[in-house]
N, C-alpha and C. Protein backbone atom coordinates (compact mmCIF):
# COMPACT_ATOMS: atom_id res chain seq x y z
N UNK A 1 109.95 113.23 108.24
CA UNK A 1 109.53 114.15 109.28
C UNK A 1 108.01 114.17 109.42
N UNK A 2 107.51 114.26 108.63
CA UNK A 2 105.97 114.63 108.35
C UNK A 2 105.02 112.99 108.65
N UNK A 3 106.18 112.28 108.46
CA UNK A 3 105.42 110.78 109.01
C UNK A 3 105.72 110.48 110.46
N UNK A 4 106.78 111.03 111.08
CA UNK A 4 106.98 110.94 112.26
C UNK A 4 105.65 112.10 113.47
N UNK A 5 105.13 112.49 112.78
CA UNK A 5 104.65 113.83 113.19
C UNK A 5 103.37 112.88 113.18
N UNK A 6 102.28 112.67 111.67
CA UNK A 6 101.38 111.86 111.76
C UNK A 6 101.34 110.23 112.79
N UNK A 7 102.73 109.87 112.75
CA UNK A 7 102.75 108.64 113.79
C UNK A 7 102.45 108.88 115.19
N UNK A 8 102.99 110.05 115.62
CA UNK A 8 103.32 110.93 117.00
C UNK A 8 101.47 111.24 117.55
N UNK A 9 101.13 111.72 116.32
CA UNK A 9 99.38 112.30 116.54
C UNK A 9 98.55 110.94 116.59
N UNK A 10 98.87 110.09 115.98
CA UNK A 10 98.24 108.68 116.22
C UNK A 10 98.42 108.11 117.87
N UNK A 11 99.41 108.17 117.87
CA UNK A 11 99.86 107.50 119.27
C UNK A 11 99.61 108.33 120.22
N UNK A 12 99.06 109.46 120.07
CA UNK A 12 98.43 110.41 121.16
C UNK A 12 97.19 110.27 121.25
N UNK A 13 96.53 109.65 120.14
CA UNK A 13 95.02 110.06 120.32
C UNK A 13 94.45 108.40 120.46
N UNK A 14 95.33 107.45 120.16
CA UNK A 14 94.96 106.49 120.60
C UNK A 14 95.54 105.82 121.93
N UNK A 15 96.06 106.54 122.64
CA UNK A 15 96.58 106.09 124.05
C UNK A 15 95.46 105.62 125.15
N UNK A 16 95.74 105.21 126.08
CA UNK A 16 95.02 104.34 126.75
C UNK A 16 93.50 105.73 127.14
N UNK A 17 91.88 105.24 127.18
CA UNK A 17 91.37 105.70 127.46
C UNK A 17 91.02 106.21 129.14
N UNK A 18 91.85 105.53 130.10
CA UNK A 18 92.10 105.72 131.39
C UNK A 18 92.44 106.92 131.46
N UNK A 19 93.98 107.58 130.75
CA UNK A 19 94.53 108.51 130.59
C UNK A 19 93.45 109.69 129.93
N UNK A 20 93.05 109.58 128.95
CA UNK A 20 91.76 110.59 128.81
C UNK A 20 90.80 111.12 129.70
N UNK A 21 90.82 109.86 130.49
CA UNK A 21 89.25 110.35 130.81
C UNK A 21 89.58 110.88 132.37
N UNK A 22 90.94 110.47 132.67
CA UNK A 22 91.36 110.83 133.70
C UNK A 22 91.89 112.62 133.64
N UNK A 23 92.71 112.79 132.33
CA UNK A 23 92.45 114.37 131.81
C UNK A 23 90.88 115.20 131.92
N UNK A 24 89.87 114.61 131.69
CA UNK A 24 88.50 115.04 131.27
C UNK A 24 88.03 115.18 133.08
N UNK A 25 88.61 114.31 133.68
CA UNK A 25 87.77 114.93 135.48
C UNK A 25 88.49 115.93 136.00
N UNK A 26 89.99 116.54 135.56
CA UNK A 26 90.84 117.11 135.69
C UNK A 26 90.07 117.96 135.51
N UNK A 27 89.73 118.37 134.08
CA UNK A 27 89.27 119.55 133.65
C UNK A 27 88.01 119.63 133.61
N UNK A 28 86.93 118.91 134.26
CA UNK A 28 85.98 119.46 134.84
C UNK A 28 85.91 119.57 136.98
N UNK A 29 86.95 119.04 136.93
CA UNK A 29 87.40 119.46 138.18
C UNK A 29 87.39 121.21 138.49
N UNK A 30 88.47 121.58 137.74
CA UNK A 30 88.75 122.55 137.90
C UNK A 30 87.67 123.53 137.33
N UNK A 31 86.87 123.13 136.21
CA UNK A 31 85.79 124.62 135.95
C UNK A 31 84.88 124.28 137.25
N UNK A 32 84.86 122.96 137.86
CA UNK A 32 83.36 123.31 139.03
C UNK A 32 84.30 124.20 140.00
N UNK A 33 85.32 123.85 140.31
CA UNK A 33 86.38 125.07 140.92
C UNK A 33 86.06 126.82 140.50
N UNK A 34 86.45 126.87 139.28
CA UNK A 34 86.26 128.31 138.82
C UNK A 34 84.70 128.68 139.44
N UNK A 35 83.40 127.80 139.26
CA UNK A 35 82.18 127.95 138.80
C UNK A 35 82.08 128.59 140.93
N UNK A 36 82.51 127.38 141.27
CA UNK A 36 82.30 127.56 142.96
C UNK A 36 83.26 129.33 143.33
N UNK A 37 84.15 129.27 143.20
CA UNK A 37 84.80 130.67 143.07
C UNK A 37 84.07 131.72 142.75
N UNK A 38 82.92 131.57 141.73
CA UNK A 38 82.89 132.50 141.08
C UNK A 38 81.31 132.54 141.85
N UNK A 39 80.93 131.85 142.28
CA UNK A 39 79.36 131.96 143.21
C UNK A 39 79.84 132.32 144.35
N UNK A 40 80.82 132.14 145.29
CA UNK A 40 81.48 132.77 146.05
C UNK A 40 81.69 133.82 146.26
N UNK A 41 82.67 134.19 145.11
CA UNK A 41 82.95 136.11 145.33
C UNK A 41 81.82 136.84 144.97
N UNK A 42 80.64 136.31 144.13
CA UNK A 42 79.42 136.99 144.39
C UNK A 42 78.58 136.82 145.39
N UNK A 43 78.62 136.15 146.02
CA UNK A 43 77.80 136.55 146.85
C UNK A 43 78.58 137.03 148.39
N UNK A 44 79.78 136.81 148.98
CA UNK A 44 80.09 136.97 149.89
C UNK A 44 80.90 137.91 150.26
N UNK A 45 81.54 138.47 148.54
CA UNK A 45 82.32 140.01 149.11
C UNK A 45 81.32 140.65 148.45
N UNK A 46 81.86 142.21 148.90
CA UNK A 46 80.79 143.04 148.59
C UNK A 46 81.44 143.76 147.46
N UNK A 47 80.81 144.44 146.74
CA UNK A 47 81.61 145.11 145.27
C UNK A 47 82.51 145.81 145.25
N UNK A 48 83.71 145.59 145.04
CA UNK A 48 84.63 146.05 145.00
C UNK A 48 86.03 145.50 144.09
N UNK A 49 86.96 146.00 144.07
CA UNK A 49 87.82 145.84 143.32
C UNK A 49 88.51 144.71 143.55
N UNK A 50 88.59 144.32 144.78
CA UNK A 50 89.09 142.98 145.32
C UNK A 50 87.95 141.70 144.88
N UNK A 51 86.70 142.19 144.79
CA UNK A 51 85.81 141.24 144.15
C UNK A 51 85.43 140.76 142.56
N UNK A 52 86.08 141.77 141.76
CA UNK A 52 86.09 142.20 140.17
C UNK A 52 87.57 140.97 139.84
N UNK A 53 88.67 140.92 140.99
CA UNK A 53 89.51 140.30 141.01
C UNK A 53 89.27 138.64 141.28
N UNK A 54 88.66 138.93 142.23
CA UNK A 54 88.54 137.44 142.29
C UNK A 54 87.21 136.79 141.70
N UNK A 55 86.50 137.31 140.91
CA UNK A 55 85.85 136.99 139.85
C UNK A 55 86.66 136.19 138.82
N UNK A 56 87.44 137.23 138.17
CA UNK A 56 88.37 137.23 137.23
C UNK A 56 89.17 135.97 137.28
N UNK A 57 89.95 135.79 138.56
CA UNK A 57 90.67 134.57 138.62
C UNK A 57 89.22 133.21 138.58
N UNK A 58 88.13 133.41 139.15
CA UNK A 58 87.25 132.08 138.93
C UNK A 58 86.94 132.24 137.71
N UNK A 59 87.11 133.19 136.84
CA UNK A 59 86.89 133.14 135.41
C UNK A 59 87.65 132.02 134.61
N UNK A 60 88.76 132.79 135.27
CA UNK A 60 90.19 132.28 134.34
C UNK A 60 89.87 130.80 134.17
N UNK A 61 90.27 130.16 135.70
CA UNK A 61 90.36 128.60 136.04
C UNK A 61 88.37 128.07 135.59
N UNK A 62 88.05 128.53 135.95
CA UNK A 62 86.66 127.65 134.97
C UNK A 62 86.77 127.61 133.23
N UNK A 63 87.51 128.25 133.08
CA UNK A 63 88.03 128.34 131.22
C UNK A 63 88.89 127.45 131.13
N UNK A 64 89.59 128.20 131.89
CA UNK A 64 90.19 127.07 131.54
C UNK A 64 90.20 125.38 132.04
N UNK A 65 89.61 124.99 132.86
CA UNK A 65 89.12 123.77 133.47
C UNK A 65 88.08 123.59 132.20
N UNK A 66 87.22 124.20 131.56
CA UNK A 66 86.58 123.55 130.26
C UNK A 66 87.34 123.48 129.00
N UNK A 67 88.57 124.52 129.22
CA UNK A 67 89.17 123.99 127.82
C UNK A 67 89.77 122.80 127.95
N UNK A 68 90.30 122.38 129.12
CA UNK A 68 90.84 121.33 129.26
C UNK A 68 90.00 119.76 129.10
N UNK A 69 89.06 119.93 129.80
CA UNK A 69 87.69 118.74 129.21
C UNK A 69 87.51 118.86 128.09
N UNK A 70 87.39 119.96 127.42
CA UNK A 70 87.06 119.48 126.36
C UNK A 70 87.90 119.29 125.51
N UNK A 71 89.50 119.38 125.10
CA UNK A 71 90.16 118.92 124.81
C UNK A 71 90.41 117.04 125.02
N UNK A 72 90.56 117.17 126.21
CA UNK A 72 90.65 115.73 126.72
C UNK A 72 88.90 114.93 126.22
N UNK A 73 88.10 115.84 126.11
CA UNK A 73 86.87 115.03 125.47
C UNK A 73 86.74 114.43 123.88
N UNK A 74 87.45 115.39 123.02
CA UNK A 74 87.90 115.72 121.92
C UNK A 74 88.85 114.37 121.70
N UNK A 75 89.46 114.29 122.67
CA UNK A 75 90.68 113.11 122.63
C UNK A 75 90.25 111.67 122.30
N UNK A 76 89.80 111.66 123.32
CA UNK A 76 88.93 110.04 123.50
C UNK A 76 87.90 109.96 122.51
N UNK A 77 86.96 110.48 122.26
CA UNK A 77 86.36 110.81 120.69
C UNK A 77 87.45 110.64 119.39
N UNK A 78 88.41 111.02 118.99
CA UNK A 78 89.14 110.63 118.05
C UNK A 78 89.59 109.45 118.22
N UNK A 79 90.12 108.90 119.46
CA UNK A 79 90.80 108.14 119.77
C UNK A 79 89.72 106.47 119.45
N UNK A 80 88.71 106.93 120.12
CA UNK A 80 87.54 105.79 119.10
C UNK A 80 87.00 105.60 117.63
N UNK A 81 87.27 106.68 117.43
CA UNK A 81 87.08 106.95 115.55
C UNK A 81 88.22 106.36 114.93
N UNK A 82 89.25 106.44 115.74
CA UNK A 82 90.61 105.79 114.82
C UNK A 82 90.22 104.03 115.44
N UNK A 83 89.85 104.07 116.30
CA UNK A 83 90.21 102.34 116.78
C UNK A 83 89.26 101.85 115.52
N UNK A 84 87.81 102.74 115.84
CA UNK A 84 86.67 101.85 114.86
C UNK A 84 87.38 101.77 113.27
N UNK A 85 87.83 102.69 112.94
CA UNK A 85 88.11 103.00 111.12
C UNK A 85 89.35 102.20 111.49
N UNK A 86 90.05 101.63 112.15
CA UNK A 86 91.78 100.74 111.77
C UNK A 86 90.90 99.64 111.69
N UNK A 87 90.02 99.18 112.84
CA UNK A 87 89.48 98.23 112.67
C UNK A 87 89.14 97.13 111.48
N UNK A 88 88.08 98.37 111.24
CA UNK A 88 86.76 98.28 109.62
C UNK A 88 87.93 97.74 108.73
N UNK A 89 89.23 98.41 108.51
CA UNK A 89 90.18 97.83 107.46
C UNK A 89 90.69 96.86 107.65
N UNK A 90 90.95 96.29 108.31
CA UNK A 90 91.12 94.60 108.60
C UNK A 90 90.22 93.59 107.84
């Protein structure tokens, strides 16, 4: 079980770097999304509760649009540390 699990995490983090980096525009896609949202409802509604709201949601999606880069950044970074170190042992 526990080798199927370590095999599973290998083959995730060394998968094609296309797929990474294609995750990583995803998720900076979406925080310039949150970031634009969030320069938006400041400056164009006026203060109010409907604006505290839609703050909140450009909050959300720019968080999460960076957790997602940087996950997917995180990825491709391991994913070269394992190619270089399988390598070196050859």
């Amino acid at each position: 079980m526990r080798r199927q699990w370590i095999q599973a995490l290998k083959q995730h983090y060394t998968g094609s770097l296309a797929q990474g980096f294609q995750q990583f525009r995803q998720g900076v896609s979406l925080f310039f999304l949150g970031m634009v949202g969030l320069y938006s409802a400041s400056q164009l509604l006026e203060p109010s509760l409907a604006q505290e709201i839609a703050v909140l949601c450009s909050l959300l999606v720019g968080g999460a649009g960076f957790a997602w880069a940087m996950m997917a950044h995180l990825r491709m970074l391991i994913g070269r540390l394992i190619r270089f170190f399988s390598r070196s042992d050859r």
